[in-house]
Protein backbone atom coordinates (compact mmCIF):
# COMPACT_ATOMS: atom_id res chain seq x y z
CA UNK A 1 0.00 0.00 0.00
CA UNK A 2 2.75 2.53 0.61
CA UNK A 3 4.33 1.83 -2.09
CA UNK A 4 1.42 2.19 -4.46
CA UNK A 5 1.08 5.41 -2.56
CA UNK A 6 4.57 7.00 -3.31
CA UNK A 7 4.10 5.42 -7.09
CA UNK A 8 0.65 7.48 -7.26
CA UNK A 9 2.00 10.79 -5.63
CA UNK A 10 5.22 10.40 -8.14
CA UNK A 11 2.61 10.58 -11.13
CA UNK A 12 0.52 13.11 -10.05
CA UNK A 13 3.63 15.13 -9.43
CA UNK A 14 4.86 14.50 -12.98
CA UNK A 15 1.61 14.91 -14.43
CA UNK A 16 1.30 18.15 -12.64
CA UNK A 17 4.47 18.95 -13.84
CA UNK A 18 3.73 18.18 -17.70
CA UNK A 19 0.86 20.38 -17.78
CA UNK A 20 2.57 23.18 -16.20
CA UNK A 21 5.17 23.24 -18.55
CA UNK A 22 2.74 22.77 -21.51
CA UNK A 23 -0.23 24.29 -20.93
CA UNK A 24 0.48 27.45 -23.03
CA UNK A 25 2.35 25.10 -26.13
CA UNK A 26 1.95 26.95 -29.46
CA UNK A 27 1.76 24.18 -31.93
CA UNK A 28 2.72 26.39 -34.80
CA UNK A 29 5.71 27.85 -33.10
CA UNK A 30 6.68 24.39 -32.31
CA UNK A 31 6.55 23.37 -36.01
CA UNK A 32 8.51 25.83 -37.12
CA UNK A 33 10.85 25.65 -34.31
CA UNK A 34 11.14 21.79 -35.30
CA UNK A 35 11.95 23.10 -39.13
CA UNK A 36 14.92 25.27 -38.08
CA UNK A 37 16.58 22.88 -35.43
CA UNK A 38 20.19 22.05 -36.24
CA UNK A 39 21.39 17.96 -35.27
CA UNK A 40 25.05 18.25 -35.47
CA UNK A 41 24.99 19.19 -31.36
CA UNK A 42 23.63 15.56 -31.07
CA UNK A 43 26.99 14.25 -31.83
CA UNK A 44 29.65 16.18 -29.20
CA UNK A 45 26.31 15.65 -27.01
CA UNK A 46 26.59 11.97 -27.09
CA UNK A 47 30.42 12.31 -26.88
CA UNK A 48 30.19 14.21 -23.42
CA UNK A 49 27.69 12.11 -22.08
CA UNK A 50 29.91 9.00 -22.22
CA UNK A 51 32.81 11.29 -20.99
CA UNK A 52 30.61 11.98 -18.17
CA UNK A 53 30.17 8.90 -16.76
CA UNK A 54 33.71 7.63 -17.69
CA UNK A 55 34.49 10.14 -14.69
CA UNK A 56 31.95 9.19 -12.75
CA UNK A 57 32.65 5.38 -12.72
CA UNK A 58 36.37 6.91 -12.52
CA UNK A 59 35.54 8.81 -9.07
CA UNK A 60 33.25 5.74 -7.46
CA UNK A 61 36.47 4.03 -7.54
CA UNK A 62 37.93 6.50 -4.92
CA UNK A 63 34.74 6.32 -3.08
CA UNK A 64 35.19 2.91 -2.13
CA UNK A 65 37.06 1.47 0.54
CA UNK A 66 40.34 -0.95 -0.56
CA UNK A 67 39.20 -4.55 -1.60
CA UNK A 68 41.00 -7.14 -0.06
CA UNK A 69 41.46 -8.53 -3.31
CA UNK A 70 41.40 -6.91 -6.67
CA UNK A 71 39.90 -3.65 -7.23
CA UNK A 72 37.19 -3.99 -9.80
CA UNK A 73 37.91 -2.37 -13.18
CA UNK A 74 36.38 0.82 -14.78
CA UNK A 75 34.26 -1.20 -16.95
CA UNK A 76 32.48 -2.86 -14.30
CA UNK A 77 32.03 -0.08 -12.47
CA UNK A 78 30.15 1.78 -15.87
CA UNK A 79 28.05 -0.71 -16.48
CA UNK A 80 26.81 -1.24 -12.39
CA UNK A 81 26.40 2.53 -12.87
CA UNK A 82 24.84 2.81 -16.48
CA UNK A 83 22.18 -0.36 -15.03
CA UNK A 84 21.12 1.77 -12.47
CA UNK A 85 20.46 4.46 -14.54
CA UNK A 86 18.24 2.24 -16.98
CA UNK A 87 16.52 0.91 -13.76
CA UNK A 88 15.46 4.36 -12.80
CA UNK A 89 14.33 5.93 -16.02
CA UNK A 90 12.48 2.72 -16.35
CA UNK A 91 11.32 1.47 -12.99
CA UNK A 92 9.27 2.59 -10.00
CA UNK A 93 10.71 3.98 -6.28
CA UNK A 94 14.13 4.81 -8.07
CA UNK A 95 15.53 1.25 -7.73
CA UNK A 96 18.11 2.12 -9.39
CA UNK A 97 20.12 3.24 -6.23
CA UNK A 98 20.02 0.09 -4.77
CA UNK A 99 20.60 -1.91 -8.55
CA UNK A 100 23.51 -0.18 -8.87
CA UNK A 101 26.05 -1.53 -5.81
CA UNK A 102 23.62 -4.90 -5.57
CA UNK A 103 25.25 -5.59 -9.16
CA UNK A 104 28.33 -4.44 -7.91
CA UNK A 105 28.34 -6.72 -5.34
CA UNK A 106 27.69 -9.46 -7.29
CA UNK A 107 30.62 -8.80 -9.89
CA UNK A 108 33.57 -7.67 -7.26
CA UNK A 109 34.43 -8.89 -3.46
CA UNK A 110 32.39 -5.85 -2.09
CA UNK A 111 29.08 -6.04 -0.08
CA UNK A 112 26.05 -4.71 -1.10
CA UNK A 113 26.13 -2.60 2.34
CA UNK A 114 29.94 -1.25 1.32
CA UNK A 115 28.96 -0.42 -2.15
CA UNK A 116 25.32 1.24 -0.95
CA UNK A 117 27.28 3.91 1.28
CA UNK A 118 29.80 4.89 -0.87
CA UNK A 119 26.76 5.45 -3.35
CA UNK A 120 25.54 7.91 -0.63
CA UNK A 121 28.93 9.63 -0.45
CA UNK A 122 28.84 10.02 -4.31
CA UNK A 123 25.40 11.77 -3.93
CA UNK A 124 26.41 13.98 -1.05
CA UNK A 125 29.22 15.28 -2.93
CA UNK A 126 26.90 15.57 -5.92
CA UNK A 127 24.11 17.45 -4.08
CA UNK A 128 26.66 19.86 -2.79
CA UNK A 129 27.76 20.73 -6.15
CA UNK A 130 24.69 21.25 -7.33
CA UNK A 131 23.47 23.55 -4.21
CA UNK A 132 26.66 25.01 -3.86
CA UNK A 133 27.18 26.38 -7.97
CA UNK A 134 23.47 27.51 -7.39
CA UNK A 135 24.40 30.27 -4.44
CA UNK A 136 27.35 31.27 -7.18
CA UNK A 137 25.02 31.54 -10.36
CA UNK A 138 22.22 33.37 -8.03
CA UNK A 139 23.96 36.48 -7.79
CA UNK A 140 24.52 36.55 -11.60
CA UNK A 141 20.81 35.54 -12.68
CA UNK A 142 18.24 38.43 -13.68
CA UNK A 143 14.95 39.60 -11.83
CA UNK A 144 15.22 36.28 -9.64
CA UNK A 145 12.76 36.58 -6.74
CA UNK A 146 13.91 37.27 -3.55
CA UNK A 147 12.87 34.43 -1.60
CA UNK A 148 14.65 32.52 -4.52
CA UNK A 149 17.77 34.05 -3.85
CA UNK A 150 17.46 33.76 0.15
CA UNK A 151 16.74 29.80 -0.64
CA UNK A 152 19.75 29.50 -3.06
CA UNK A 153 22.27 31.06 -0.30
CA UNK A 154 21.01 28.96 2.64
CA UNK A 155 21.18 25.65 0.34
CA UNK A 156 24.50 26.58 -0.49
CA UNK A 157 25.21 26.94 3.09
CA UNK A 158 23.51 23.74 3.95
CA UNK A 159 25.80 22.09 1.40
CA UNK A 160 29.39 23.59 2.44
CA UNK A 161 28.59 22.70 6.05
CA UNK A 162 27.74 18.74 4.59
CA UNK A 163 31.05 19.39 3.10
CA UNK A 164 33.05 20.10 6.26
CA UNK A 165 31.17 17.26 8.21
CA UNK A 166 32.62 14.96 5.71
CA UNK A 167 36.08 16.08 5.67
CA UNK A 168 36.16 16.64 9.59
CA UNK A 169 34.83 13.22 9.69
CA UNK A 170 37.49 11.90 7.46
CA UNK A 171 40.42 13.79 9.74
CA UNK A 172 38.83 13.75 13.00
CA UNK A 173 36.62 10.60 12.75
CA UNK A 174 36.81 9.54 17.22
CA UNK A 175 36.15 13.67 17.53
CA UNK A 176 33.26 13.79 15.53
CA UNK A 177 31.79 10.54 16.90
CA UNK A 178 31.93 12.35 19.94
CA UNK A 179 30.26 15.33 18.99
CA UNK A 180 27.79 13.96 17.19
CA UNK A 181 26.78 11.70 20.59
CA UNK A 182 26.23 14.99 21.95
CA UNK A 183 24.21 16.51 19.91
CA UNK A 184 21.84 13.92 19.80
CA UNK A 185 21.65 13.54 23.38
CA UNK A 186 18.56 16.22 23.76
CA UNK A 187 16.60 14.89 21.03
CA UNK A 188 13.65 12.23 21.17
CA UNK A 189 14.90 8.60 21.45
CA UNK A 190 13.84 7.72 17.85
CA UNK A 191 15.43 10.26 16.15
CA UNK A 192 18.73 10.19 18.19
CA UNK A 193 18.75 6.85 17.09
CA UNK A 194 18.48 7.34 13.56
CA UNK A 195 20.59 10.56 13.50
CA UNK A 196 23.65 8.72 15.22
CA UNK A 197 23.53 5.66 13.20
CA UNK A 198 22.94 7.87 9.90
CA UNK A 199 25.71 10.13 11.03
CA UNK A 200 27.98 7.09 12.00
CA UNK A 201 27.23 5.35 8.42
CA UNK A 202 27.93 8.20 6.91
CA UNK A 203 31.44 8.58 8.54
CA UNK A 204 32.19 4.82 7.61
CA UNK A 205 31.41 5.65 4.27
CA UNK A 206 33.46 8.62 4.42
CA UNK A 207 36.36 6.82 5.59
CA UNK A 208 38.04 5.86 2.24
CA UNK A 209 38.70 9.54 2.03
CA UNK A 210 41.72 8.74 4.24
CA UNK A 211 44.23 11.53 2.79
CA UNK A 212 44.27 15.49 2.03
CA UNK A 213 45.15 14.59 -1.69
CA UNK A 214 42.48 11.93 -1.90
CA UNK A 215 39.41 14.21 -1.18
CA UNK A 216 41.55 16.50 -3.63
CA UNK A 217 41.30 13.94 -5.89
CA UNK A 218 37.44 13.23 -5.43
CA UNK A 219 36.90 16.90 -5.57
CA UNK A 220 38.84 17.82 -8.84
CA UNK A 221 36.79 14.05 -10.25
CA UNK A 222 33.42 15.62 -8.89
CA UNK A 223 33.91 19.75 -10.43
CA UNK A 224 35.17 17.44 -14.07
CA UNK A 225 31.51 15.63 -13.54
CA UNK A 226 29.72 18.49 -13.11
CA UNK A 227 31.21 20.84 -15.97
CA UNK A 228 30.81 17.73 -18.65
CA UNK A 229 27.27 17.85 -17.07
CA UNK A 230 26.82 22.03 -18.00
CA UNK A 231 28.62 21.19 -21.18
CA UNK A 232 25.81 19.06 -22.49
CA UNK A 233 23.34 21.14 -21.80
CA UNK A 234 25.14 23.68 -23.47
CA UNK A 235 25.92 21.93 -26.52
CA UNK A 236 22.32 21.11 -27.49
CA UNK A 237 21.54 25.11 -26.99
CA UNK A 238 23.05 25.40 -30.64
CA UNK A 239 20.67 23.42 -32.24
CA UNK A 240 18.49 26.73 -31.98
CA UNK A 241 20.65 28.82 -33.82
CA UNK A 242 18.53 31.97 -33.58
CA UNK A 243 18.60 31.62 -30.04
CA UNK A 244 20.94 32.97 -27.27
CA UNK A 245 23.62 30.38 -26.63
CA UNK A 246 25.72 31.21 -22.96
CA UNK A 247 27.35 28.76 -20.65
CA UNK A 248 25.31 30.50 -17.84
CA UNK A 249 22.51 29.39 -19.01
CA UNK A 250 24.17 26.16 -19.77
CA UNK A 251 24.38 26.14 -15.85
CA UNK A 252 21.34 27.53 -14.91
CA UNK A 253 19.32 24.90 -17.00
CA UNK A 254 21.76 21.59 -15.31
CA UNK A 255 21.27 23.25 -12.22
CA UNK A 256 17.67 23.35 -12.46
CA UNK A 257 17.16 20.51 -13.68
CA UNK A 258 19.19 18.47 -11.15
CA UNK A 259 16.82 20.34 -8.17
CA UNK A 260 13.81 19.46 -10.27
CA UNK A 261 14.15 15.60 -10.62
CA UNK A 262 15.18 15.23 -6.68
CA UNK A 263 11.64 15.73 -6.62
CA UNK A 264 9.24 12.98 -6.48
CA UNK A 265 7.96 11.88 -9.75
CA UNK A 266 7.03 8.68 -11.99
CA UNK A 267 10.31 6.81 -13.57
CA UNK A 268 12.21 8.29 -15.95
CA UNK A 269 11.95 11.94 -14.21
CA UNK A 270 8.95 12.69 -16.89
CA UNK A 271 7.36 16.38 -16.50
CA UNK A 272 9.93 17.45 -13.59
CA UNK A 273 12.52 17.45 -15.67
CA UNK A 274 10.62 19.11 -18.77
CA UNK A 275 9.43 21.81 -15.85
CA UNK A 276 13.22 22.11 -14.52
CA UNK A 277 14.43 22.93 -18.20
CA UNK A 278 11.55 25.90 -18.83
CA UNK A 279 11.96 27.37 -15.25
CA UNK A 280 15.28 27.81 -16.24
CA UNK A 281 15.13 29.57 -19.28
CA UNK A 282 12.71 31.47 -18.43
CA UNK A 283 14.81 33.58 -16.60
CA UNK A 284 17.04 34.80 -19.30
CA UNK A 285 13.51 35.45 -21.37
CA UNK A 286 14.39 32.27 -23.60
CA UNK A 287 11.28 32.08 -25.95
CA UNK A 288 8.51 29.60 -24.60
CA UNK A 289 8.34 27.55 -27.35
CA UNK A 290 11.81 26.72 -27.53
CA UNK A 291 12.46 25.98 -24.32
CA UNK A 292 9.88 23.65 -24.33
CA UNK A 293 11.42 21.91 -27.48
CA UNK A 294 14.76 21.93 -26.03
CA UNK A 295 13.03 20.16 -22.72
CA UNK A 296 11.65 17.50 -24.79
CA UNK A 297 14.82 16.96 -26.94
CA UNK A 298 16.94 17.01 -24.19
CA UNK A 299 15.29 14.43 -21.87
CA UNK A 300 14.88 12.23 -24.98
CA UNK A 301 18.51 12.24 -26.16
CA UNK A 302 19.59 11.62 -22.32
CA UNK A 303 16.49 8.52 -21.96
CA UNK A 304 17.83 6.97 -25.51
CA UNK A 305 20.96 7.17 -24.59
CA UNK A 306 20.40 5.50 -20.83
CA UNK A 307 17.95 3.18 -22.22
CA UNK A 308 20.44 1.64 -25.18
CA UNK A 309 23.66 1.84 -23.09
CA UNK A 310 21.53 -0.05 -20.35
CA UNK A 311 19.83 -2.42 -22.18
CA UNK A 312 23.48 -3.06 -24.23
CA UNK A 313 24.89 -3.93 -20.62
CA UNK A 314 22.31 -6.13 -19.82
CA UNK A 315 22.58 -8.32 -22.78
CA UNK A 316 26.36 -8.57 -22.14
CA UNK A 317 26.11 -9.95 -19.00
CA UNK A 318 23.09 -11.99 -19.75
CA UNK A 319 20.94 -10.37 -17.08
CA UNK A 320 17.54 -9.27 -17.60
CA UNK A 321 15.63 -6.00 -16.01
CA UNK A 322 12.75 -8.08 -13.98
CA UNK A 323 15.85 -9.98 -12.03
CA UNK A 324 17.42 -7.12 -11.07
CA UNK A 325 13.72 -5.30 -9.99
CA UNK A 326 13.42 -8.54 -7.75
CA UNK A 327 16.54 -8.64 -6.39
CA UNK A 328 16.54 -5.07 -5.39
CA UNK A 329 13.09 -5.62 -4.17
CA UNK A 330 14.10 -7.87 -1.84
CA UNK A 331 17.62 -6.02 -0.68
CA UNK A 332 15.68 -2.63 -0.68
């Protein structure tokens, strides 16, 4: 029943969403938009996505802790990665967080309990990217409301202070045990609970970041990741060639769009994302229409692309989607 509550309140979201985005389409605008679109940006688009999660199966291998044994190699780690992706553009509850490091686990000495946490280190030092390059674009974005701007500073805040936590914690790791007990002390016995063991899974996790010039590492891995990420976005912005082309709206759009499909929503991030891409460009007075092209194409190109790669992946390792759904089911 819960589930088939969070599946309902993802579609209404997305459906929500969808009509937002499209509820003033101009179908003759569109046409003629469609007539005038440029396809070369398809190909250095396709280039940057694989580039982009080279890095990323390049930087999950300094997320996790040494093997005993031999350290699994970059392709297994891309296609454990590109699997989860095709599990959540494609399935319910975003399995594909916990299809990921279960396949890992299967192809490398790591547990599925190793390989879930240093998933959740890769998405806290994803999330503070994203929150963090928000509070710098703010500043630069036009007629932004103010409550917008308020919101942007005290996520970025939020973020560097996640950031600190994790490197104190890597440092300091019997200190900030200790201070953590503390804080938790006053609260309710539930949530100190949960709060210390999150907290003290989180520093296990964070753990592997033993040195200065590992994090340095991570870091330098994670700002690569997110600038192939703006550089997509930006590439497919010239195949409207009457329209304004700028890496800050590059930025503005990935940034966006990466806040929009954290948000509940049915598989395969369907309206949010669309909505994400239009809120964007609205604010450099992008013309409607196009954005609203550029939404579709843009989600489409990424969902072929996940979707092919995935499906590719599976058929190499002669795995199929529904045993993967179960198994994660089950570890989930």
């Amino acid at each position: 029943m819960k589930k088939l509550v969070q599946l309902l309140v993802g579609c209404t979201i997305s459906a929500v969403m969808m009509y937002m985005a499209f509820k003033d389409l101009d179908t003759a605008q569109l046409k003629d938009n469609i007539a005038k679109i440029r396809w070369w940006p398809v190909v250095p688009f396709i280039s940057l996505f694989l580039l982009h999660y080279y890095l990323r199966a390049l930087r999950w291998r300094f997320l996790l802790p040494p093997p005993q044994g031999e350290m699994p190699g970059l392709r297994k780690l891309f296609d454990s990665m590109m699997l989860g992706n095709l599990s959540t553009y494609l399935l319910p509850f975003r399995l594909g967080e916990f299809i990921r490091p279960l396949v890992l686990s299967r192809w490398s000495e790591y547990s599925f309990a190793s390989s879930f946490i240093s998933v959740v280190i890769e998405r806290f030092f994803d999330l503070s990217s994203v929150l963090i390059t928000f509070a710098i674009v703010v500043p630069l974005l036009p007629e932004l409301p103010g409550w917008a701007t308020v919101g942007a500073y005290s996520l970025g805040t939020i973020a560097l202070a996640l950031l600190l936590f994790l490197v104190l914690g890597c440092l300091f790791p019997t200190f900030i045990r200790a201070v953590v007990s503390c804080v938790v002390k006053p609260l309710p016995g539930g949530l100190a609970r949960f709060v210390d063991k999150f907290s003290g899974d989180l520093l296990d996790g964070a753990a592997v970041i033993k040195t200065p010039a590992r994090l340095a590492l991570i870091v330098g891995l994670t700002s690569l990741v997110w600038m192939t990420s703006f550089l997509q976005f930006y590439t497919l912005l010239f195949m409207f060639p009457h329209e304004q082309q700028s890496i800050l709206l590059s930025v503005t759009l990935c940034v966006f769009v990466s806040l929009a499909v954290a948000l509940p929503s049915a598989p395969g991030f369907v309206g949010v994302f669309q909505m994400g891409c239009i809120a964007a460009a609205s604010l450099f007075a992008y013309p409607l229409a196009a954005a609203q092209l550029y939404s579709i194409i843009v989600h489409l190109v990424s969902f072929l692309l996940v979707v092919g790669i995935g499906f590719w992946v599976l058929a190499i390792h002669d795995l199929t989607l529904f045993e993967l759904k179960k198994a994660a089911e089950r570890d989930s």
